[in-house]
C-alpha atoms as a PDB file:
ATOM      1  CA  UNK A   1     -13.733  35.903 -13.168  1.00  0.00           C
ATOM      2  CA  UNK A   2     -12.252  32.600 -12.173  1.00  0.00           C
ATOM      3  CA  UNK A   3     -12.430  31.414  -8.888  1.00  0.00           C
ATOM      4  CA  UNK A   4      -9.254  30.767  -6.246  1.00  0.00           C
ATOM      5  CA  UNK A   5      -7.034  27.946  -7.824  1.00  0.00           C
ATOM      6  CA  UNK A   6      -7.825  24.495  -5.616  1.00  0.00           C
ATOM      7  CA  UNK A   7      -4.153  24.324  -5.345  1.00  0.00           C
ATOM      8  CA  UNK A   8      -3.640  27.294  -3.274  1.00  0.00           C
ATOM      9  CA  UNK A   9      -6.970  26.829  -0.912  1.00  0.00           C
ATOM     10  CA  UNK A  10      -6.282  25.482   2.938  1.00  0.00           C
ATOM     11  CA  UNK A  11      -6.644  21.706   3.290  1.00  0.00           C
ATOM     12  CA  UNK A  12      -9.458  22.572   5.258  1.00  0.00           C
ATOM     13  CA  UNK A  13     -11.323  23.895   2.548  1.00  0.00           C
ATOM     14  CA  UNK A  14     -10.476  21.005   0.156  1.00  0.00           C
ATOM     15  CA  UNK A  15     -10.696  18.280   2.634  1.00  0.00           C
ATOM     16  CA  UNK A  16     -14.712  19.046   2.206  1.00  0.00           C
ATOM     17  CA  UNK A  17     -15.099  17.842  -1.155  1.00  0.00           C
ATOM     18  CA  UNK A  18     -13.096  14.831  -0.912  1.00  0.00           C
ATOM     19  CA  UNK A  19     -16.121  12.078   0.225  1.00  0.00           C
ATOM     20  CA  UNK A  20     -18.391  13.947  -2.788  1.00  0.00           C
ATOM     21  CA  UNK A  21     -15.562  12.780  -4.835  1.00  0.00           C
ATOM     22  CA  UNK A  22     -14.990   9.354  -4.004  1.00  0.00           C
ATOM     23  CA  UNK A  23     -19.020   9.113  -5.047  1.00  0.00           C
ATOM     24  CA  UNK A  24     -19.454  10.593  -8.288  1.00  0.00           C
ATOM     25  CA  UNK A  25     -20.373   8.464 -10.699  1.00  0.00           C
ATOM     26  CA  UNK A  26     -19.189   8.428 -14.493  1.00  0.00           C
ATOM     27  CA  UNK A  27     -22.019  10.758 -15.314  1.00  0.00           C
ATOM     28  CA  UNK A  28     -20.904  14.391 -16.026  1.00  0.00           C
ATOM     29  CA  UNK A  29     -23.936  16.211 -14.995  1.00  0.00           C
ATOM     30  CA  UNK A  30     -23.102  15.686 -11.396  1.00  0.00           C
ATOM     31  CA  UNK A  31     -19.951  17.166 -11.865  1.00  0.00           C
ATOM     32  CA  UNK A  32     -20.985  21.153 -11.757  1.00  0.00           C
ATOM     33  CA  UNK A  33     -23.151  20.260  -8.113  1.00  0.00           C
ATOM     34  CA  UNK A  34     -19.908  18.567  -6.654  1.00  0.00           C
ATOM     35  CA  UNK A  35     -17.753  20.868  -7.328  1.00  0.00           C
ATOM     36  CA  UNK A  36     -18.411  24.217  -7.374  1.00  0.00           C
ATOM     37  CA  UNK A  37     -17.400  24.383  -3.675  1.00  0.00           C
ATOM     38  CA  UNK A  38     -13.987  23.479  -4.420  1.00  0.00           C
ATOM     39  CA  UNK A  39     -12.759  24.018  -7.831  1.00  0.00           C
ATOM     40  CA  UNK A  40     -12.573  26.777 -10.082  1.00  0.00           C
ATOM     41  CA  UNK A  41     -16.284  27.266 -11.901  1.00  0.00           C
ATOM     42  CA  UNK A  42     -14.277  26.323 -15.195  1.00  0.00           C
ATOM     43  CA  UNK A  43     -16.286  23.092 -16.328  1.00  0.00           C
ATOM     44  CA  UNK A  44     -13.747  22.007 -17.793  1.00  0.00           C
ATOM     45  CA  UNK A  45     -11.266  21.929 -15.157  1.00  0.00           C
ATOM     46  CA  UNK A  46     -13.692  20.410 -12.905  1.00  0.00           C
ATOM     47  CA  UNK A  47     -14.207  17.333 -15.043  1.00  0.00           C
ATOM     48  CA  UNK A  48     -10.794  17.223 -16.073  1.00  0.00           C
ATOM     49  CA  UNK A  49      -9.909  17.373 -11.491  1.00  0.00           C
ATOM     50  CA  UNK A  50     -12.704  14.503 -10.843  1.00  0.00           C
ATOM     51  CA  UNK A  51     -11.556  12.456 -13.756  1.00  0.00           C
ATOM     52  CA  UNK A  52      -7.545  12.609 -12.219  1.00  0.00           C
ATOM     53  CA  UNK A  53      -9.000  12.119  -8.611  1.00  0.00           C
ATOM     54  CA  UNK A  54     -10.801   8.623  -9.607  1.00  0.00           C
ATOM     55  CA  UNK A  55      -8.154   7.530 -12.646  1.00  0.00           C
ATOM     56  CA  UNK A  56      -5.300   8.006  -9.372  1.00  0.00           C
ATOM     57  CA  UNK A  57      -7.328   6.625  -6.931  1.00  0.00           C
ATOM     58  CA  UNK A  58      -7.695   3.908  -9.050  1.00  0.00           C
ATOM     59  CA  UNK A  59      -4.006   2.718  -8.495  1.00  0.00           C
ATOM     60  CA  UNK A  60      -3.691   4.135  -4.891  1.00  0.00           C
ATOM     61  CA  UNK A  61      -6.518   2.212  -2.868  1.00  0.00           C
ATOM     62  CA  UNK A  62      -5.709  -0.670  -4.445  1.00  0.00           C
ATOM     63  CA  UNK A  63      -1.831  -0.623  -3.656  1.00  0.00           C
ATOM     64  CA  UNK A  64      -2.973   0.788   0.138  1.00  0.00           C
ATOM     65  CA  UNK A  65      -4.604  -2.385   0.110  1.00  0.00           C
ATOM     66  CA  UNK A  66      -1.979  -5.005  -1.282  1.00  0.00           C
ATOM     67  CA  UNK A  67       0.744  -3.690   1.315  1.00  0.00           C
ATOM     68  CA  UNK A  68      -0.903  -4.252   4.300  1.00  0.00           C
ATOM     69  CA  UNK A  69      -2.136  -8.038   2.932  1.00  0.00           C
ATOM     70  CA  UNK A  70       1.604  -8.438   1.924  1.00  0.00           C
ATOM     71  CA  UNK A  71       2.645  -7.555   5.190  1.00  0.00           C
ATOM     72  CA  UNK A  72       0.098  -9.889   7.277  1.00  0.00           C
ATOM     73  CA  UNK A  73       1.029 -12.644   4.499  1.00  0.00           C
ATOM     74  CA  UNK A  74       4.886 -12.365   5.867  1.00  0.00           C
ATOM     75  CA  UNK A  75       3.960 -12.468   9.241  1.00  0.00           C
ATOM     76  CA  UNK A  76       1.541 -15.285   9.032  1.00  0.00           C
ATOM     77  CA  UNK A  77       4.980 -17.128   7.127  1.00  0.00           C
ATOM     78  CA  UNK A  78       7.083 -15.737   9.946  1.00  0.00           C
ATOM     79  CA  UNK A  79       4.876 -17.536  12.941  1.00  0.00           C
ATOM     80  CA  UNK A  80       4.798 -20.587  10.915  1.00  0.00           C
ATOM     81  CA  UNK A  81       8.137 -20.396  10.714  1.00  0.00           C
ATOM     82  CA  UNK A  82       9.012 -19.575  14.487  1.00  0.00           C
ATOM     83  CA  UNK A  83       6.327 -21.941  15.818  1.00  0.00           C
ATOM     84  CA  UNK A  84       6.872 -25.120  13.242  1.00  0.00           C
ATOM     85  CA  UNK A  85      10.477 -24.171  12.371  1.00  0.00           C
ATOM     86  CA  UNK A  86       9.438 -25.197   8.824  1.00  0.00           C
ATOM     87  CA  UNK A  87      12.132 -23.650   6.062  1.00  0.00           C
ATOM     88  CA  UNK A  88       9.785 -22.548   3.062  1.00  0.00           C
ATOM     89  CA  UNK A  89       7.481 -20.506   5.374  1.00  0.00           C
ATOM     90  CA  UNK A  90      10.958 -18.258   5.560  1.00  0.00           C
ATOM     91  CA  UNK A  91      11.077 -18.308   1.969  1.00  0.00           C
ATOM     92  CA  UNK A  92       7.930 -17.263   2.051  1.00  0.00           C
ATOM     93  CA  UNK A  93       8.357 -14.354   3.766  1.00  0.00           C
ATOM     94  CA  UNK A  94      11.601 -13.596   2.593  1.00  0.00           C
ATOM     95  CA  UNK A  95      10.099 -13.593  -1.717  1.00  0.00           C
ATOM     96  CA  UNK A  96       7.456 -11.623  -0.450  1.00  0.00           C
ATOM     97  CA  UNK A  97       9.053  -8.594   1.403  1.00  0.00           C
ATOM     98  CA  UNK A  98      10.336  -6.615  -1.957  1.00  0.00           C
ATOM     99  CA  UNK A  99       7.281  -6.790  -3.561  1.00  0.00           C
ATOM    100  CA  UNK A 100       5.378  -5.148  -0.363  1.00  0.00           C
ATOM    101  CA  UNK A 101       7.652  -2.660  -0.452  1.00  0.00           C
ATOM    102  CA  UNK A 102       7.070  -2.034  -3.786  1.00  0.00           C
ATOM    103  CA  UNK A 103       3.333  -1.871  -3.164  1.00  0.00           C
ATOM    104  CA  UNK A 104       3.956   0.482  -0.116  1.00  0.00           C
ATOM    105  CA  UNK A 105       6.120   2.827  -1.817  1.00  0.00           C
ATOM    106  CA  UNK A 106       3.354   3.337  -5.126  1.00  0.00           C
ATOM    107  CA  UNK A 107       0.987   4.259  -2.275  1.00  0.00           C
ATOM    108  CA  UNK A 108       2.621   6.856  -0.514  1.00  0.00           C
ATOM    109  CA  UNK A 109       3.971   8.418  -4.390  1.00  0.00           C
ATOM    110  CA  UNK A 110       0.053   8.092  -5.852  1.00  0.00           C
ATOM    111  CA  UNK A 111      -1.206   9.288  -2.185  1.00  0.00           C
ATOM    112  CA  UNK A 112       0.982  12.615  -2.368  1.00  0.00           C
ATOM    113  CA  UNK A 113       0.107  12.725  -6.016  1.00  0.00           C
ATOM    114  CA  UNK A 114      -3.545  12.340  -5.352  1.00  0.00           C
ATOM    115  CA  UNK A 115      -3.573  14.626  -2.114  1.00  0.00           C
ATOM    116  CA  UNK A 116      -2.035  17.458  -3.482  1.00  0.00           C
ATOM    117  CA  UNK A 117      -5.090  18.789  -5.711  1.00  0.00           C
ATOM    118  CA  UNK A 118      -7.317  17.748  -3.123  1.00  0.00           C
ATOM    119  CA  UNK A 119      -5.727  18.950   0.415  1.00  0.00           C
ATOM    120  CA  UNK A 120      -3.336  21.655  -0.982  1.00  0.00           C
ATOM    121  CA  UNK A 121      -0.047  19.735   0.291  1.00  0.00           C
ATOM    122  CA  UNK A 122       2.570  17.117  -1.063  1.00  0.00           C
ATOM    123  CA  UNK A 123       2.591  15.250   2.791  1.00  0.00           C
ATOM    124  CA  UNK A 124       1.112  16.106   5.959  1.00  0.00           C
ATOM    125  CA  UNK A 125       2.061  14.160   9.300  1.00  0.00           C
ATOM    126  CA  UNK A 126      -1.437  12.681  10.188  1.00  0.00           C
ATOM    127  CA  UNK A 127      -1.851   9.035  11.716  1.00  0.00           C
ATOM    128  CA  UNK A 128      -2.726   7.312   8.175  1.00  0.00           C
ATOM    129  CA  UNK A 129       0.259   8.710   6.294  1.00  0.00           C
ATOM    130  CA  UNK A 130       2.812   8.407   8.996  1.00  0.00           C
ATOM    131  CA  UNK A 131       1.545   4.338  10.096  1.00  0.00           C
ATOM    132  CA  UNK A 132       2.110   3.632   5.808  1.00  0.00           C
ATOM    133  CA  UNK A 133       5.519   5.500   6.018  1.00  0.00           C
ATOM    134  CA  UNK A 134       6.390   3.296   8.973  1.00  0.00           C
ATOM    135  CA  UNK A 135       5.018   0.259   7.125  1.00  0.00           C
ATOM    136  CA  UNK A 136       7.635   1.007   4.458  1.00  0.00           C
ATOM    137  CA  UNK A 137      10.479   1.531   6.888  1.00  0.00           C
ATOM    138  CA  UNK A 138       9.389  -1.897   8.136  1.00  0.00           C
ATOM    139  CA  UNK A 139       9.915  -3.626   4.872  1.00  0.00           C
ATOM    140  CA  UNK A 140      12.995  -2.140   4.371  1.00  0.00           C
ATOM    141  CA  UNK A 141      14.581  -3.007   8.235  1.00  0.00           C
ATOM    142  CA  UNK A 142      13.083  -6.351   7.334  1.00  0.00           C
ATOM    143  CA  UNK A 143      15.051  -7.439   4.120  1.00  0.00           C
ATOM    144  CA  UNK A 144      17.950  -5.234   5.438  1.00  0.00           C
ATOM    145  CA  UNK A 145      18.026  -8.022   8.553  1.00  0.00           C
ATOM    146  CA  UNK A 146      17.868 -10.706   5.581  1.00  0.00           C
ATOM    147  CA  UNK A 147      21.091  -9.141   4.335  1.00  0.00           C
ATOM    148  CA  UNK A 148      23.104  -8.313   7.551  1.00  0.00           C
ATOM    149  CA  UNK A 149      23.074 -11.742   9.378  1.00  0.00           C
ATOM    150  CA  UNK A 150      26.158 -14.328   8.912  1.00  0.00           C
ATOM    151  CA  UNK A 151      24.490 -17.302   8.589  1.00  0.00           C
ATOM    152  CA  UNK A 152      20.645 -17.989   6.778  1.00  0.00           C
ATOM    153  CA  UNK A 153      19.337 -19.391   9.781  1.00  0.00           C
ATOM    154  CA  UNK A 154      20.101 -16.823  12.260  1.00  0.00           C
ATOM    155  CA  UNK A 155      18.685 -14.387   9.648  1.00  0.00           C
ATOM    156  CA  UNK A 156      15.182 -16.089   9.219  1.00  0.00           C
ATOM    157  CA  UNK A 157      15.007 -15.757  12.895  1.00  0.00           C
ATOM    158  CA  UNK A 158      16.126 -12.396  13.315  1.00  0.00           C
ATOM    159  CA  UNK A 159      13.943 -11.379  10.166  1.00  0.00           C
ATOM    160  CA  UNK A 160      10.645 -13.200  11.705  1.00  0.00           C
ATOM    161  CA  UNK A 161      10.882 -11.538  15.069  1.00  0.00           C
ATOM    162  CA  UNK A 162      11.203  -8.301  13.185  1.00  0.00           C
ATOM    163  CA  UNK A 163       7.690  -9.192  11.254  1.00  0.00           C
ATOM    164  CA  UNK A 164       5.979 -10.443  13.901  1.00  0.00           C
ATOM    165  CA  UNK A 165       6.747  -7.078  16.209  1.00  0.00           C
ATOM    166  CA  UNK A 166       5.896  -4.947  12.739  1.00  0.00           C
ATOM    167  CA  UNK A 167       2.470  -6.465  12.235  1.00  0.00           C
ATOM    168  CA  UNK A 168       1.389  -4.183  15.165  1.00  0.00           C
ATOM    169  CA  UNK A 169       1.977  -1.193  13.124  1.00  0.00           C
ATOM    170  CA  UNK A 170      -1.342  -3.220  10.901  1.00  0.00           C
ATOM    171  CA  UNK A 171      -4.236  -2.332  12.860  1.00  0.00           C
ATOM    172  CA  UNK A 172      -2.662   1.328  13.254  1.00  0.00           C
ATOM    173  CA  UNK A 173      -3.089   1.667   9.719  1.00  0.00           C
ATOM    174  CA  UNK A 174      -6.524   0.194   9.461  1.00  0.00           C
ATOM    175  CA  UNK A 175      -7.716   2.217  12.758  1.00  0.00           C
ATOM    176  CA  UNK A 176      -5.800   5.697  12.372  1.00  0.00           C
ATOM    177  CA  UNK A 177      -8.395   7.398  10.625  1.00  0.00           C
ATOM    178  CA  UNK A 178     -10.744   6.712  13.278  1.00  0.00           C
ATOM    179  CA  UNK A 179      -8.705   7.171  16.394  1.00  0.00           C
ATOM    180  CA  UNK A 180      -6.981  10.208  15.404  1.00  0.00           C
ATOM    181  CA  UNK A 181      -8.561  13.574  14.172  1.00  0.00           C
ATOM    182  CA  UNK A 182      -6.619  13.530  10.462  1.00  0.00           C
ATOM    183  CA  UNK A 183      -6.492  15.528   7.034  1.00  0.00           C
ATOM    184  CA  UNK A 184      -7.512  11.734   5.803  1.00  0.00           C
ATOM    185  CA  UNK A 185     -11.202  10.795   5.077  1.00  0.00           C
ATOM    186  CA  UNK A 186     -12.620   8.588   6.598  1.00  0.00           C
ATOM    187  CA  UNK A 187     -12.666   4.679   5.133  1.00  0.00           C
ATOM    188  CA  UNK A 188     -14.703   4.414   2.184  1.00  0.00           C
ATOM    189  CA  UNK A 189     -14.523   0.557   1.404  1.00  0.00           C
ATOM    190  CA  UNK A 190     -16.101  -2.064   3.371  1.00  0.00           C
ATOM    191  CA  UNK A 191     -18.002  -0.269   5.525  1.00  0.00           C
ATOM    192  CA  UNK A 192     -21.615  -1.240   5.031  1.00  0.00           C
ATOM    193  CA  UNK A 193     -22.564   1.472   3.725  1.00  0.00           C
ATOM    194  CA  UNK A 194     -23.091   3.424   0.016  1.00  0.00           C
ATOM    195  CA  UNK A 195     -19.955   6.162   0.569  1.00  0.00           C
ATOM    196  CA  UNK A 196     -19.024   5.348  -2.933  1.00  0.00           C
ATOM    197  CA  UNK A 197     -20.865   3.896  -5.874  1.00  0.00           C
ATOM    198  CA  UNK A 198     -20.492   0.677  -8.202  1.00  0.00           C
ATOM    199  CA  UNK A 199     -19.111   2.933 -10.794  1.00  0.00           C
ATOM    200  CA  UNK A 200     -15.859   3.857  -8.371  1.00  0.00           C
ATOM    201  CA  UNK A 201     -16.039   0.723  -6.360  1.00  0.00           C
ATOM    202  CA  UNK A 202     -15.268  -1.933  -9.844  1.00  0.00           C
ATOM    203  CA  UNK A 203     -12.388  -0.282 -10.844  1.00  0.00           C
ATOM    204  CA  UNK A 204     -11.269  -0.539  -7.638  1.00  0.00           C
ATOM    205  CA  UNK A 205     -11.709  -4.177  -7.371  1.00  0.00           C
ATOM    206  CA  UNK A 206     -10.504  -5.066 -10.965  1.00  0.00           C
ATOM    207  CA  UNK A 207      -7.183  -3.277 -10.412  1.00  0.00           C
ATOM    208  CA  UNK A 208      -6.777  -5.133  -6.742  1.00  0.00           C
ATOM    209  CA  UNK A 209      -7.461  -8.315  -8.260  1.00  0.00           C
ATOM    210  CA  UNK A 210      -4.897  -7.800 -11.012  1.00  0.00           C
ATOM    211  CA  UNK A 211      -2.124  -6.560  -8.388  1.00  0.00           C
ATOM    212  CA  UNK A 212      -2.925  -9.470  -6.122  1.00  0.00           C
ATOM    213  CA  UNK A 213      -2.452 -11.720  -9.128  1.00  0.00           C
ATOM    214  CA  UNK A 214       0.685  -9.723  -9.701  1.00  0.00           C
ATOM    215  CA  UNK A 215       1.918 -10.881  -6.024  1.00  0.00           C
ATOM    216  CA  UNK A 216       1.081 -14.296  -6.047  1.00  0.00           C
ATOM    217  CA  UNK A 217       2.838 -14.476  -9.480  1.00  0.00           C
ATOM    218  CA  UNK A 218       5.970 -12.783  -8.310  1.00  0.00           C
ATOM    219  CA  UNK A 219       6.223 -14.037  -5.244  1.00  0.00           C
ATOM    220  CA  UNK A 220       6.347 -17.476  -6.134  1.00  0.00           C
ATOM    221  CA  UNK A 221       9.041 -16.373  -8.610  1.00  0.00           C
ATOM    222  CA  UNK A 222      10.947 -15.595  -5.873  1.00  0.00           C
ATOM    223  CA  UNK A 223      10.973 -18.532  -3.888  1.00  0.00           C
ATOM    224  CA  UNK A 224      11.536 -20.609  -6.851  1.00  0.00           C
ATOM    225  CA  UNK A 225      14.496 -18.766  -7.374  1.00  0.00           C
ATOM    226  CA  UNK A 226      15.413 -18.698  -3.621  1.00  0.00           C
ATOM    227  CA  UNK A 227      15.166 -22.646  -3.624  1.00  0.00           C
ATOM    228  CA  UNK A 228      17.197 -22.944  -6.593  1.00  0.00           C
ATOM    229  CA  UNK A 229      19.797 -20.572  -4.992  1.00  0.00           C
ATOM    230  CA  UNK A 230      20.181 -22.604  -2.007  1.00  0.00           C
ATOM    231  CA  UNK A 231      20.400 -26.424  -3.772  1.00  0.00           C
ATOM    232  CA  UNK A 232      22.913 -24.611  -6.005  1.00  0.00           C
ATOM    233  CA  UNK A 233      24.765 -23.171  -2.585  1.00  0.00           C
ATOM    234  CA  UNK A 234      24.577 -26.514  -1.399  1.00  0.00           C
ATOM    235  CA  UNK A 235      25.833 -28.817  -4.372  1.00  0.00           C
ATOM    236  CA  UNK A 236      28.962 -25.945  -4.331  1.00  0.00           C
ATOM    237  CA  UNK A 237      29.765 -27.067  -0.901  1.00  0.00           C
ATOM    238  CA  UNK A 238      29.701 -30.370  -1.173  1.00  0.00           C
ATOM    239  CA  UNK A 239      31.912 -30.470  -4.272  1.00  0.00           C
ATOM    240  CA  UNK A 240      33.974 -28.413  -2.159  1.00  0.00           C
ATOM    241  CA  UNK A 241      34.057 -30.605   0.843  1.00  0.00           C
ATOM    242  CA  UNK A 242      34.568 -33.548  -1.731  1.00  0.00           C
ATOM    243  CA  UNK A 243      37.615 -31.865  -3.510  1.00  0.00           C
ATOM    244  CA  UNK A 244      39.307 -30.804   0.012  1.00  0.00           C
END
């Protein structure tokens, strides 16, 4: 008879398997060793769970990564900007914001969508999860504060303080798992050590390269079309200053 369903086990339980996972390579022989402890002794459904874990993780590592380098990109614009007062560094900042919300906000959907299967729960309240959530909230104050001020200058301001003091919430993220007792593993990346294999670790870097590409591409998009807004803001007032 079929074993307990790895959706209905305590995150506990599941939590156990999750480093086997992160190194098993594309090889299905491993499978049935890794996890018998945790799924259902259905091969099929264990290749089929593996399979989903790496294809998701996949897009969520990556994204994890890009919104915390979006974030440090902004605030490395913003103290440029406060220190050397120098207008594009707030363009900058300003093109880049939206898209690291965008980033942060595929993370949290692909982290609940990845966690679920493996923890038994849609969102739990550990250091990791809550520091990303606060990331997002971040980005969102922060092109609110674009938005909300009269005048362009006394927004860039406003909207660089709010970076700068935001940028704390970085390390948090980077640290949590390490600080703080979570349902998160442990970092897998970077760490000097083999916790996953070349087989997980390529598609990882492949998909980071391609959304960092994706940035740069967008986020000079942006500025170009910020610039062009302001000439065009400017050319209207002077014909209007001209006419008067």
């Amino acid at each position: 008879m079929a074993g307990p369903c790895p959706l209905s086990a305590s995150p506990k339980a599941i939590s156990v398997g999750t480093p086997l996972i992160a190194s098993v390579p594309n090889s299905v022989s491993i499978v049935p060793s890794v996890t018998t402890t945790v799924f259902p002794p259905d091969g099929q459904t264990k290749f089929v769970m593996v399979r989903a874990d790496r294809s998701s993780a996949a897009v969520r590592m990556p994204s994890a990564w890009l919104c915390m380098f979006v974030f440090a990109f902004m605030a490395v614009a913003s103290f440029i900007s406060i220190v050397w007062r120098h207008a594009l560094a707030d363009v900058a900042a300003k093109a880049a914001a939206p898209i690291g919300a965008g980033f942060t906000a595929l993370c949290l959907l692909t982290g609940s969508i990845w966690g679920y299967p493996i923890w038994g729960t849609w969102w739990e309240w550990d250091g990791r999860m809550t520091s990303v959530l606060i990331l997002f909230f971040i980005y969102l104050g922060y092109i609110a504060v674009w938005n909300a001020m009269e005048t362009p200058q006394k927004a860039a301001r406003a909207a660089a303080i709010v970076c700068l003091v935001g940028a704390i919430n970085l390390p948090i993220i980077h640290f949590s798992v390490e600080w703080w007792n979570t349902l998160h593993q442990t970092r897998t990346f970077f760490t000097g050590d083999d916790a996953a294999t070349y087989g997980f670790k390529i598609p990882m870097y492949v998909v980071a390269l391609g959304y960092l590409s994706l940035f740069g591409g967008l986020t000079l998009f942006n500025m170009r079309s910020e610039v062009m807004m302001t000439r065009a803001e400017m050319l209207l007032q002077r014909k209007l200053a001209g006419a008067a």
